[in-house]
Protein backbone atom coordinates (compact mmCIF):
# COMPACT_ATOMS: atom_id res chain seq x y z
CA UNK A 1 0.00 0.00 0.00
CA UNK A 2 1.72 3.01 -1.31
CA UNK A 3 0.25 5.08 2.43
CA UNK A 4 2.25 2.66 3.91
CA UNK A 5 5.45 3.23 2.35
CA UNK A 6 5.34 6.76 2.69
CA UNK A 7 4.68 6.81 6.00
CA UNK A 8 7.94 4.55 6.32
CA UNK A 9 9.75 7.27 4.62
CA UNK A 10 8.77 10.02 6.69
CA UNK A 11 9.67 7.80 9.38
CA UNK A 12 13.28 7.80 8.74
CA UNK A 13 13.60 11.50 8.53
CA UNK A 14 15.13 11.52 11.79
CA UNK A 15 17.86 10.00 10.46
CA UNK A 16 18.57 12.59 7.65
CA UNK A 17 21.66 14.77 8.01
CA UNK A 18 21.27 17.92 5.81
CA UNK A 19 23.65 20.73 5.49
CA UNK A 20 22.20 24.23 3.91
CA UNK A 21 24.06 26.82 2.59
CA UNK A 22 22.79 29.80 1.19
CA UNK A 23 21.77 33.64 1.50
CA UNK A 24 19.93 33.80 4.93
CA UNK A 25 17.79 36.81 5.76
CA UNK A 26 15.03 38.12 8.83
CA UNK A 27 11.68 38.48 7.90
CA UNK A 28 9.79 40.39 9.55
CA UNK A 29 6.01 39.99 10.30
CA UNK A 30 4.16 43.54 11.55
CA UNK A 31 0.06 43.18 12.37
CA UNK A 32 -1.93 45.44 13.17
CA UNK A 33 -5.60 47.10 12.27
CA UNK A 34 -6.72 49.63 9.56
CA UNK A 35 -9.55 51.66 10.49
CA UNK A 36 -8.79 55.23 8.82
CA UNK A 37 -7.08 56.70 5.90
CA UNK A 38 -4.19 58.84 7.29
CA UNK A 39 -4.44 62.63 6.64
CA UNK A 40 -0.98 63.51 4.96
CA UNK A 41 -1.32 60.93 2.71
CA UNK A 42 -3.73 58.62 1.01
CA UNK A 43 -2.46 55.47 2.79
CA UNK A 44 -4.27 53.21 5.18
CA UNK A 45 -2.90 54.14 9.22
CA UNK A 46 -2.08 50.88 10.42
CA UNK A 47 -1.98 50.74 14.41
CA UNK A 48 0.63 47.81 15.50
CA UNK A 49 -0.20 45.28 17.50
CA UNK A 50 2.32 42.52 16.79
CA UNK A 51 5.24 41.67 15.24
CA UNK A 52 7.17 38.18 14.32
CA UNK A 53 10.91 37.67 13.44
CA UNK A 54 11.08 34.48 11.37
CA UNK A 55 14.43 33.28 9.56
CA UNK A 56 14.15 33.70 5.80
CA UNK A 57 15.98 32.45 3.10
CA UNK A 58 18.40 29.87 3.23
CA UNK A 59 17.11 30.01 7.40
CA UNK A 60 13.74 28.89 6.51
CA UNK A 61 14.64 26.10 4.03
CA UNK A 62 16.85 24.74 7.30
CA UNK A 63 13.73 25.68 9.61
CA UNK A 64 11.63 23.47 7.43
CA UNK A 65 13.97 20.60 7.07
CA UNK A 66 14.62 20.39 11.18
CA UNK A 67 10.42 20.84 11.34
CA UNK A 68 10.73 17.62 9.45
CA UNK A 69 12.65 15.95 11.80
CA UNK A 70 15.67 15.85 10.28
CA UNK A 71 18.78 16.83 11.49
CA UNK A 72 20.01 20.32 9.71
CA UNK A 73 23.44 23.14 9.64
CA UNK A 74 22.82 25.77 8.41
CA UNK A 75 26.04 27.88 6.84
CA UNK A 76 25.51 31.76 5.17
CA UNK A 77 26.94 35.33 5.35
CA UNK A 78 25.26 38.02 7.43
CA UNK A 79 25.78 41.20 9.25
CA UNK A 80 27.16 41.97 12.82
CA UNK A 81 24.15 43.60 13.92
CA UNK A 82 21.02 43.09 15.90
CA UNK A 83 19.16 41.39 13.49
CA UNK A 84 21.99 38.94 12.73
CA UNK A 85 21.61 37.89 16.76
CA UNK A 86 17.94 37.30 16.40
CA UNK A 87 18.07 35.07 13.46
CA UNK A 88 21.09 33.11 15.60
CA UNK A 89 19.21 32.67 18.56
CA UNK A 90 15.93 32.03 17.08
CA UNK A 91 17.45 28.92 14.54
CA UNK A 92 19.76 27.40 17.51
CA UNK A 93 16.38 27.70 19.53
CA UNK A 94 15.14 25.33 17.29
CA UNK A 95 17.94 23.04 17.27
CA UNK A 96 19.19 23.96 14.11
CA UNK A 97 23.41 24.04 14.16
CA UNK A 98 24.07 27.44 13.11
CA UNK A 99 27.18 29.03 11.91
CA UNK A 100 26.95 32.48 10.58
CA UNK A 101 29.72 34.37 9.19
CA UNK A 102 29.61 38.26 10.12
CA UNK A 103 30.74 40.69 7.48
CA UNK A 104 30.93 44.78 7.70
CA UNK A 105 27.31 44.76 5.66
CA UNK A 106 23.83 44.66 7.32
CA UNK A 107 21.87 41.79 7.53
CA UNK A 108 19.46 41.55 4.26
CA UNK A 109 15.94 42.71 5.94
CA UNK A 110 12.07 42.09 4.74
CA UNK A 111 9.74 43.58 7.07
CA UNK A 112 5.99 43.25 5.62
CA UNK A 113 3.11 45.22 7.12
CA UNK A 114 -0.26 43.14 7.39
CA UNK A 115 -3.53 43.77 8.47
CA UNK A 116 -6.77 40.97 8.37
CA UNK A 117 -4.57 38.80 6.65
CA UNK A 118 -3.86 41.07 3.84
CA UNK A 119 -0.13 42.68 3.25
CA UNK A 120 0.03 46.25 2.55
CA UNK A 121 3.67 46.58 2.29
CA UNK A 122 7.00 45.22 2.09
CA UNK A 123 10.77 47.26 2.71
CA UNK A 124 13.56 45.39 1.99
CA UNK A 125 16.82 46.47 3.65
CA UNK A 126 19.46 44.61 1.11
CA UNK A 127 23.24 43.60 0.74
CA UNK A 128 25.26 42.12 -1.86
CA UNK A 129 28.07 39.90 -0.49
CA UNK A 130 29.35 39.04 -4.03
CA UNK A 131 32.69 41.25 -3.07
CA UNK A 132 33.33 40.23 0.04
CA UNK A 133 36.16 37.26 0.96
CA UNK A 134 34.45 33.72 1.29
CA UNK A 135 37.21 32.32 1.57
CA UNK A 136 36.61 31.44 5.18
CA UNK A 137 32.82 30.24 4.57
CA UNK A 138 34.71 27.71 1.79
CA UNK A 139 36.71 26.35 4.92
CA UNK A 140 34.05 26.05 7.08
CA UNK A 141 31.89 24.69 4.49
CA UNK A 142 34.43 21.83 3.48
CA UNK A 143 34.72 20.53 7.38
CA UNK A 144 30.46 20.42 7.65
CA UNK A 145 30.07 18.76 4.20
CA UNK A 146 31.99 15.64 5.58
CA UNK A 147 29.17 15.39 8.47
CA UNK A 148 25.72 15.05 6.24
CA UNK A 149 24.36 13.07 3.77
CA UNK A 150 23.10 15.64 1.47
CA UNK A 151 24.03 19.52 0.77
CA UNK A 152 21.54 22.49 0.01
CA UNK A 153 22.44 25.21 -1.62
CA UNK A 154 19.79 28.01 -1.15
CA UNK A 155 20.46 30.76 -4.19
CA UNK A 156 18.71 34.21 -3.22
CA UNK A 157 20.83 36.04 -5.46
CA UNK A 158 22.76 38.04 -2.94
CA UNK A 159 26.02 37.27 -3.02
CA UNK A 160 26.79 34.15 -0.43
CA UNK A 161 27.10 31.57 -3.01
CA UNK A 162 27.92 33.39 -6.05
CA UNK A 163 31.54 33.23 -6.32
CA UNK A 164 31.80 29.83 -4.83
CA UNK A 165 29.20 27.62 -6.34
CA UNK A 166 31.20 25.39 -8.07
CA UNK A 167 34.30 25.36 -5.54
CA UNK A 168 31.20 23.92 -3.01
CA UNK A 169 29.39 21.47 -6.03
CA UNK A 170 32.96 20.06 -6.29
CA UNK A 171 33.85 19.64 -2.64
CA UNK A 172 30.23 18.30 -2.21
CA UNK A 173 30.47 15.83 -5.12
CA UNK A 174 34.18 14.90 -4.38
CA UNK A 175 32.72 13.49 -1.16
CA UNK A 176 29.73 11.69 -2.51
CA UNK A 177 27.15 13.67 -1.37
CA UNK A 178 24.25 15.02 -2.34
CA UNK A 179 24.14 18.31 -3.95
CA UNK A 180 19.94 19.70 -4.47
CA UNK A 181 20.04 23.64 -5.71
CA UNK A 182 17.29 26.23 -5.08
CA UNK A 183 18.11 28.57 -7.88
CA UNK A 184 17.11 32.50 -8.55
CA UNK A 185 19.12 32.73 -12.05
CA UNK A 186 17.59 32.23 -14.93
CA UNK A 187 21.19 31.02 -16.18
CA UNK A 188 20.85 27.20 -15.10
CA UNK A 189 24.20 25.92 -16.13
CA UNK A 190 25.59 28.08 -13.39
CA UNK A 191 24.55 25.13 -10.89
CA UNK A 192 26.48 22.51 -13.25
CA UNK A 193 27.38 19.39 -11.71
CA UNK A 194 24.84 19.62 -9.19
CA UNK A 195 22.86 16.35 -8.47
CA UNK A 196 19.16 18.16 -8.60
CA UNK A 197 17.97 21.55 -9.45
CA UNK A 198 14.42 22.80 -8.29
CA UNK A 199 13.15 25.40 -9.91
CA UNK A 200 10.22 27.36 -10.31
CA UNK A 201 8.52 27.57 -13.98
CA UNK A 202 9.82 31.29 -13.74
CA UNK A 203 13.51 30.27 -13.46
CA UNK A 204 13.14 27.70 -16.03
CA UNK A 205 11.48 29.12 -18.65
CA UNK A 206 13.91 31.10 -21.06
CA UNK A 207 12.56 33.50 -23.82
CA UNK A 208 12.28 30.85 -26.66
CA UNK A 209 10.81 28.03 -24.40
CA UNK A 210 7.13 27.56 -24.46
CA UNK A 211 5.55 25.89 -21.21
CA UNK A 212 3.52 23.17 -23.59
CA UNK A 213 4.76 19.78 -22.37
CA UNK A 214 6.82 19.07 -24.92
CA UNK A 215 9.10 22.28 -24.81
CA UNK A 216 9.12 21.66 -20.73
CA UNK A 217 10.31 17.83 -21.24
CA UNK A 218 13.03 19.23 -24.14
CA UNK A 219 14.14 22.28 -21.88
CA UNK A 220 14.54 19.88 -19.06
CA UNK A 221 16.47 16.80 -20.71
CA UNK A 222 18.77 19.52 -22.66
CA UNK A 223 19.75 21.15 -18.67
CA UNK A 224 20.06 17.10 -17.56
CA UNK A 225 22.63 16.36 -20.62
CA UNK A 226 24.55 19.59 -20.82
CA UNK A 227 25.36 20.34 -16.75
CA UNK A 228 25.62 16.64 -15.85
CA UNK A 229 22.27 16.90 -13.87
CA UNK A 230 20.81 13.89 -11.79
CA UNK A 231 17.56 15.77 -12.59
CA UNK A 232 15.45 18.64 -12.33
CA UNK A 233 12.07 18.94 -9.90
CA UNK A 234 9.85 21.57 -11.52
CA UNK A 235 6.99 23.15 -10.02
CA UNK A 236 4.42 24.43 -11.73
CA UNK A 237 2.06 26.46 -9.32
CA UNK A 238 -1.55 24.99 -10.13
CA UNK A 239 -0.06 22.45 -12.40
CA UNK A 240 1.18 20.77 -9.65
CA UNK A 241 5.47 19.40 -10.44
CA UNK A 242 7.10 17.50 -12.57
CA UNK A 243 10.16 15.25 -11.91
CA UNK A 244 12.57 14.52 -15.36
CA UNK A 245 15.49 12.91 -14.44
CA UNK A 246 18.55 11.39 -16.51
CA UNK A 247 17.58 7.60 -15.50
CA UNK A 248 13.84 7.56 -16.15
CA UNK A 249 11.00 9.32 -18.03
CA UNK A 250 8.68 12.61 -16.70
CA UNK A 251 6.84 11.97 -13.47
CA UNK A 252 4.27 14.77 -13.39
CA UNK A 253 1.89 15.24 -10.30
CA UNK A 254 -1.07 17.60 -10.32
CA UNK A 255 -1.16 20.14 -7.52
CA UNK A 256 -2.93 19.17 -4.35
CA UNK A 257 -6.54 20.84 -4.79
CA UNK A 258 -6.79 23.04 -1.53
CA UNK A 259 -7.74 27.01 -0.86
CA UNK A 260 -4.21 28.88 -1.28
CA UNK A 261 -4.13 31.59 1.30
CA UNK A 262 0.27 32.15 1.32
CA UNK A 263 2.83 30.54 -1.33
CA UNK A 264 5.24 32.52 0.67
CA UNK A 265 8.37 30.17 1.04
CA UNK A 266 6.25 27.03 -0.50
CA UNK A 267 9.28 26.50 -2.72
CA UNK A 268 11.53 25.97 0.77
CA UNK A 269 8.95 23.43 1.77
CA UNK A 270 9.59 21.57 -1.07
CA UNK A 271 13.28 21.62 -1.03
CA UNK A 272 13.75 20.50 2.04
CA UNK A 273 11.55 17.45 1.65
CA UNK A 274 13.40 16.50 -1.40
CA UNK A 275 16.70 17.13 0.54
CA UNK A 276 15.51 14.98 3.71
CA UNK A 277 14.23 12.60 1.39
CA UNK A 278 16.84 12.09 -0.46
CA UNK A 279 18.87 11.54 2.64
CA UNK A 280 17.30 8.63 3.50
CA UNK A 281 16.14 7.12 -0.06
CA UNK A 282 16.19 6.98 -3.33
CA UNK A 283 12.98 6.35 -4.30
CA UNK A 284 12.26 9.62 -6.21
CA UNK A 285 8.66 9.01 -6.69
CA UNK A 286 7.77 8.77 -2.97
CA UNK A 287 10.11 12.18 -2.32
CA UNK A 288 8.14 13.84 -4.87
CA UNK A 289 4.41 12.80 -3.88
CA UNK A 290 5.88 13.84 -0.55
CA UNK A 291 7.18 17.11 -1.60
CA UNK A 292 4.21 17.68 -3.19
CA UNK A 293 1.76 16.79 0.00
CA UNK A 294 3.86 19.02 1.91
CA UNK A 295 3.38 22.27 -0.95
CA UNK A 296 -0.27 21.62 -0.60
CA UNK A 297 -0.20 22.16 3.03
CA UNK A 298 2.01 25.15 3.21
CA UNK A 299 0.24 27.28 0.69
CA UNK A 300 -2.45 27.09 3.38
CA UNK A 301 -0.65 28.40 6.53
CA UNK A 302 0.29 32.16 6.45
CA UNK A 303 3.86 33.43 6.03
CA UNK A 304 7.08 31.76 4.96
CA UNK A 305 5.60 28.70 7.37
CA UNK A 306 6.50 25.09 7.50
CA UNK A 307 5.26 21.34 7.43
CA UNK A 308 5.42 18.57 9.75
CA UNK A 309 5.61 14.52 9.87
CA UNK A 310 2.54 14.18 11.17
CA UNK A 311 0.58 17.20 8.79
CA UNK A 312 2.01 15.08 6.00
CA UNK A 313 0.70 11.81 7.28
CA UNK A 314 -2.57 13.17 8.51
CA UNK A 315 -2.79 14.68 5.06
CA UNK A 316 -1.93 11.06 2.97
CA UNK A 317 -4.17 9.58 4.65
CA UNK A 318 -7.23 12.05 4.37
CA UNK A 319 -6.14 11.26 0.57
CA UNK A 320 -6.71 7.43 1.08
CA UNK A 321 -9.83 7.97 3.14
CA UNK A 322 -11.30 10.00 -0.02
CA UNK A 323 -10.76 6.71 -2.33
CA UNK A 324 -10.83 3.89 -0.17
CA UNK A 325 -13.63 1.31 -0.54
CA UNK A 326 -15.45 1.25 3.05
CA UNK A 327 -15.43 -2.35 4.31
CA UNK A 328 -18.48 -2.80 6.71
CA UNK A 329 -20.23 -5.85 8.48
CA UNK A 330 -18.87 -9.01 9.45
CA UNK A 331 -14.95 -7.72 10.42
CA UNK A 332 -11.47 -9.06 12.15
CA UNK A 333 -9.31 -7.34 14.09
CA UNK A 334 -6.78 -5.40 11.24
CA UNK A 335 -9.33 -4.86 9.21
CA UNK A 336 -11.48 -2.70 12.16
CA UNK A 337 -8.23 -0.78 12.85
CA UNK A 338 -7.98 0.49 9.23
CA UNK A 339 -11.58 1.28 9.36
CA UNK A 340 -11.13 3.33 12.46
CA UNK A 341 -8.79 5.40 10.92
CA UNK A 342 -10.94 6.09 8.22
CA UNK A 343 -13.19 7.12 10.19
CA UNK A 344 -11.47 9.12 12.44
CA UNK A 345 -10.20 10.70 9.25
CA UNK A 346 -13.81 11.51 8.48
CA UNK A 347 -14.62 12.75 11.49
CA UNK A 348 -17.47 9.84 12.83
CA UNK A 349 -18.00 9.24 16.29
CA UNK A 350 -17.22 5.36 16.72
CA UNK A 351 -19.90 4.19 19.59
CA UNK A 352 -19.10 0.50 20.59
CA UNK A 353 -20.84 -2.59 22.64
CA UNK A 354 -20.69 -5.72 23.49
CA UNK A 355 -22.84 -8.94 24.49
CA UNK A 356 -23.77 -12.84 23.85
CA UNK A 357 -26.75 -11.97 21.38
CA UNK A 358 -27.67 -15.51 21.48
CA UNK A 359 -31.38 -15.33 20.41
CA UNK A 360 -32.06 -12.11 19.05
CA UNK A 361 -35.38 -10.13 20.41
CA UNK A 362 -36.59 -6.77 21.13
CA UNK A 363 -34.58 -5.71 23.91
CA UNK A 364 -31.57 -6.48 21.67
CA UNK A 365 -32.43 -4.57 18.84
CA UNK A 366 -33.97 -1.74 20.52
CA UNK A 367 -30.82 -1.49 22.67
CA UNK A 368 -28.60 -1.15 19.72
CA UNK A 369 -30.67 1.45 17.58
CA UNK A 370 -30.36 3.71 20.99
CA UNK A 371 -26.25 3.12 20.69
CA UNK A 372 -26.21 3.63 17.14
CA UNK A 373 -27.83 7.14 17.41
CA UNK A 374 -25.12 8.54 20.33
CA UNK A 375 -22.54 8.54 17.05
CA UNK A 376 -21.81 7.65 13.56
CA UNK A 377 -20.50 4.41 13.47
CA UNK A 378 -21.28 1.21 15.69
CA UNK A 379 -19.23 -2.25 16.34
CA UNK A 380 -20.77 -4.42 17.72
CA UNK A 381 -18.65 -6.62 19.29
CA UNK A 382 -20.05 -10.79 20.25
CA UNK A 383 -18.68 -13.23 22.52
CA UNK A 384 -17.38 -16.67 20.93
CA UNK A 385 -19.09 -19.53 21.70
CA UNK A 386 -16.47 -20.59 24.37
CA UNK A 387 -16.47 -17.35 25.92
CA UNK A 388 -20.33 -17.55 26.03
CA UNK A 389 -20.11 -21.34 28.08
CA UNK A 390 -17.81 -19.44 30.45
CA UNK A 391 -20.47 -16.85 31.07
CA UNK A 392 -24.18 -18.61 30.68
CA UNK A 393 -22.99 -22.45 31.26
CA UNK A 394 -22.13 -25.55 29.05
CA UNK A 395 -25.17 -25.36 27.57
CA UNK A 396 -25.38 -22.22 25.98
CA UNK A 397 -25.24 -20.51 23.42
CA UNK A 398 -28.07 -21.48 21.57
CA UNK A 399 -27.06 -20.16 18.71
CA UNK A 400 -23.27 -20.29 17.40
CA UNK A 401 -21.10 -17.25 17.11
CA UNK A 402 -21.56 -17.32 13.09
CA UNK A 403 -25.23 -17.37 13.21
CA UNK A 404 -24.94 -14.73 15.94
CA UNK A 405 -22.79 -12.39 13.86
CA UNK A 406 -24.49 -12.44 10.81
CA UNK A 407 -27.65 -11.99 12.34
CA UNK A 408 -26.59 -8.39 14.38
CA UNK A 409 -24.64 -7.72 11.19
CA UNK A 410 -28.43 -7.75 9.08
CA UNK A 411 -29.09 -5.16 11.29
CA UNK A 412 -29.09 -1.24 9.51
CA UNK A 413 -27.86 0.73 12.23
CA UNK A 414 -24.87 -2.09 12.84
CA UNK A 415 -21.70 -1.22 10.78
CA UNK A 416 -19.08 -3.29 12.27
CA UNK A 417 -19.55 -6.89 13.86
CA UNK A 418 -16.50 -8.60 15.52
CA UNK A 419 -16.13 -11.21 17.75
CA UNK A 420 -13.90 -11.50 21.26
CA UNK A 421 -13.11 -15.06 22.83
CA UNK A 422 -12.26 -13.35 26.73
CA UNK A 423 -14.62 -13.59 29.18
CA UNK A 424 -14.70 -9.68 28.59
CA UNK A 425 -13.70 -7.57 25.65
CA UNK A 426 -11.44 -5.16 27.52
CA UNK A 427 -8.52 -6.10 25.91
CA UNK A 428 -10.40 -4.94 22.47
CA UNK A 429 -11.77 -2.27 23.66
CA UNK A 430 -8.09 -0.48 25.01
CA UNK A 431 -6.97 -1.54 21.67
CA UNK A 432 -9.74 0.07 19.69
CA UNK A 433 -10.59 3.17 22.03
CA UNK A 434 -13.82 4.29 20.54
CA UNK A 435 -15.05 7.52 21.18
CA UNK A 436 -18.12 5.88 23.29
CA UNK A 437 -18.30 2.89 25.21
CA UNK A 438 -21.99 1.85 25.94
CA UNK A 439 -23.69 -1.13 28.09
CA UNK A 440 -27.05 -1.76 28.99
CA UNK A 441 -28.72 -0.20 32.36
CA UNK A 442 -28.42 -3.59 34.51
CA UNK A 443 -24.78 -2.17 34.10
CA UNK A 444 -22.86 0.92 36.25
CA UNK A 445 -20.39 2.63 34.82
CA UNK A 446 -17.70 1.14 37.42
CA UNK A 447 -18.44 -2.58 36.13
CA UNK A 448 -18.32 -2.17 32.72
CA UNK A 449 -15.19 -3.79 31.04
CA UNK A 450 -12.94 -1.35 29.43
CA UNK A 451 -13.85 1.93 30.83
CA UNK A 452 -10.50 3.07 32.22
CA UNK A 453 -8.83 2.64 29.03
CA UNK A 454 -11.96 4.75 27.11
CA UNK A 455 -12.40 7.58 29.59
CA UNK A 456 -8.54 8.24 30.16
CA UNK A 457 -8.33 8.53 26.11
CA UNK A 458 -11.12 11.41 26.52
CA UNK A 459 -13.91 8.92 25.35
CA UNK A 460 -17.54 8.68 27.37
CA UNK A 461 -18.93 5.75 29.19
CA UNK A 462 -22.40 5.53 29.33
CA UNK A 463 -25.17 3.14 29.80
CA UNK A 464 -28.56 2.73 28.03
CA UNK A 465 -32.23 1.72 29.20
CA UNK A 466 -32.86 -1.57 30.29
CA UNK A 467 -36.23 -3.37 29.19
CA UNK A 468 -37.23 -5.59 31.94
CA UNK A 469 -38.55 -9.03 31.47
CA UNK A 470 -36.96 -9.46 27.95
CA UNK A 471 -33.77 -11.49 27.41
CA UNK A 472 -32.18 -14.41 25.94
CA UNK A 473 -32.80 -16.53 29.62
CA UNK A 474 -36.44 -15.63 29.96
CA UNK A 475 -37.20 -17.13 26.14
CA UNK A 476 -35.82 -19.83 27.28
CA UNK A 477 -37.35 -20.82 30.07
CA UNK A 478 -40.70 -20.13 28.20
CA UNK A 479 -39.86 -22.56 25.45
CA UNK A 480 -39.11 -25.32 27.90
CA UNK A 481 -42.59 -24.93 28.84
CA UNK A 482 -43.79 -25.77 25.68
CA UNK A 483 -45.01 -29.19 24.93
CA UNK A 484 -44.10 -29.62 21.66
């Protein structure tokens, strides 16, 4: 099951080593309300009452990638200034291994106004560190490559890779390691000899390329051939991304359908998932359905935000839920734990009982209609035959447990029917943790088996009406009066 093996993947993130390298900047988040038009100009007055430092740049790509579980450096240029000291202490914070090297020039800047959601403005304070000495971010950079799996090189345009890209491609490659390239030049073949490129359809498009697929799949294998690419991951905005690599043909994936409300760093979501991925395996299409999971999450948050394992599980699975064929009625014990998670995924309320059921009558069925309608889903859970001996004596049941199942399991407002061969179904019960645990009123809450485990997982206990003078024992003893 292709959930499965994702799932597996993400689960190895932890493993991942990643090192990032790139231009790192501070964005900066200002919120506050518009409720006039200011008087020396025709500009909204916006009255602060919040701001938010976040690490952009090459500091978010390494935010994301440590969100992910992984473990990340991050390497880049900055100032020696306030602002350089936040972005520090916020990324260590977060357990990211940070090494910035100060220069004489301020720390690039990007403080956007918002109000309701909406941005009003953006000032960038900039720096170019193209003429500055790298040569001691080459040294440091050489000692970190030997300690991760994969390298990132995060290409803002402002100066911190520039005159070393290829000096760190070589090192990189010269140690086996991964090399994956955010670019912001048009100019591709400056990245040569990288193992992956991901651009935007922006940075790959050139004047004479047309975005039909065919110009797209020629574009990309031309890049692959001439700069000794591994491959290229392309993304496409609505049209989702598309994978051409040197080994195999075009994988293209549509964009997960979901209201955008930021793209704002989606593009360091996705590197970093290919980067951890690619740590960890080489199964390129499970990094890219992955990648693309995560893009469809992140467009949704606000800001230059970021992903984690569990959104991305949570979020394959919803997928699953959507075209999985329900499997209802007669049911063993994996098969009502992958139901359960379907339904959680869908929201229901699981309600679950329990009983013998060994001739079915009025009080039975009017008992489970009233458990039915506390949720969305019912299992009905039956003791075995042996379990039933234990309970009612060597005699009973009447009926055997396959009778007994199918017959609840005719039953509308039944969805699930398993059987249990303890005396109790406790031990079912803590596995399964429904949402509601129900019993009938000859029951309090104390006795019934299982309650513990339900009520300290947040889940009710309750019990129902009792009908007196109808059950299973009192047909009996009428039939034995019969003189057949």
């Amino acid at each position: 099951m292709l959930t499965h093996e994702l799932i597996s993947t993400i689960d190895l993130f932890n493993e991942a080593k990643v090192l990032v390298i790139g231009d790192i900047m501070l964005d900066q988040y200002i919120y506050g309300d518009t409720n006039r038009i200011s008087p020396e100009a025709p500009v909204p007055v916006v009255k602060k009452h919040q701001f938010e430092d976040k690490p952009g740049g090459a500091g978010n790509v390494a935010l994301n990638i440590r969100k992910l579980g992984a473990n990340v450096s991050l390497l880049a240029m900055c100032g020696n200034d306030p602002e350089s000291d936040a972005l520090e202490h916020f990324l260590t914070n977060n357990g990211i291994n940070t090494q910035l090297i100060r220069t004489p020039l301020p720390t690039i800047k990007k403080t956007r106004i918002l109000s309701k959601h909406q941005q009003l403005l953006r000032i960038d304070t900039e720096s170019s560190y193209n003429e500055l000495d790298h040569s001691e971010l080459l040294e440091v950079a050489s000692d970190l490559i030997d300690k991760h799996d994969t390298v990132v090189l995060s290409d803002y345009a402002k100066g911190t890779l520039t005159p070393i890209l290829q000096d760190l491609i070589k090192i990189a490659r010269s140690k086996d390691k991964k090399v994956i390239v955010d670019p912001k030049e048009t100019d591709l073949s400056r990245y040569k000899n990288a193992n992956w490129i991901t651009p935007n359809l922006n940075e790959f498009l050139t004047a004479n390329t047309k975005s039909d697929e065919n110009s797209l799949r020629n574009r990309a294998e031309s890049l692959i051939k001439e700069n000794n690419f591994d491959g290229i991951l392309l993304t496409r905005s609505e049209k989702g991304m598309s994978l051409y690599s040197k080994n195999s043909g075009p994988l293209h994936l549509p964009a997960k359908v979901r209201e955008v409300f930021d793209v704002t760093g989606a593009g360091d979501t996705v590197i970093a998932l290919m980067a951890t991925g690619l740590s960890v395996t080489n199964n390129l299409s499970h990094i890219i359905e992955l990648a693309n999971t995560a893009a469809g999450i992140v467009v949704g948050k606000m800001g230059a935000a970021f992903v984690t394992p569990d959104e991305i599980k949570l979020e394959i699975k919803k997928t699953e839920f959507n075209d999985v064929t329900r499997k209802f009625g007669i049911i063993d014990a994996e098969q009502i734990e992958n139901e359960l998670t379907f339904a959680r995924l869908g929201g229901e309320k699981v309600v679950f009982t329990n009983g013998c059921f060994d001739i079915l009558h009025t009080g039975h069925v009017k008992y489970l209609e009233e458990a039915k309608a506390l949720g969305d889903r019912l299992i009905v859970a039956i003791n075995s035959d042996d379990s039933v001996k234990i309970l009612k004596g060597k005699h009973r049941p009447v009926i055997p447990l396959e009778q007994r199942m199918h017959l609840i399991s005719s039953l509308k407002f039944v969805d699930w029917v398993i059987s249990f061969n303890e005396e109790t179904p406790e031990q079912l019960i803590c596995k399964l943790l429904p949402d509601i645990l129900v019993k009938g009123g000859d029951y309090q809450e104390n006795e019934i088996a299982g309650n513990e485990c339900v009520k300290s997982n947040g889940g009710d206990v309750l019990t129902l009406s009792f009908i007196n003078n109808i059950s299973t024992s009192e047909i009996i003893k009428k039939i034995k009066l019969i003189d057949i």
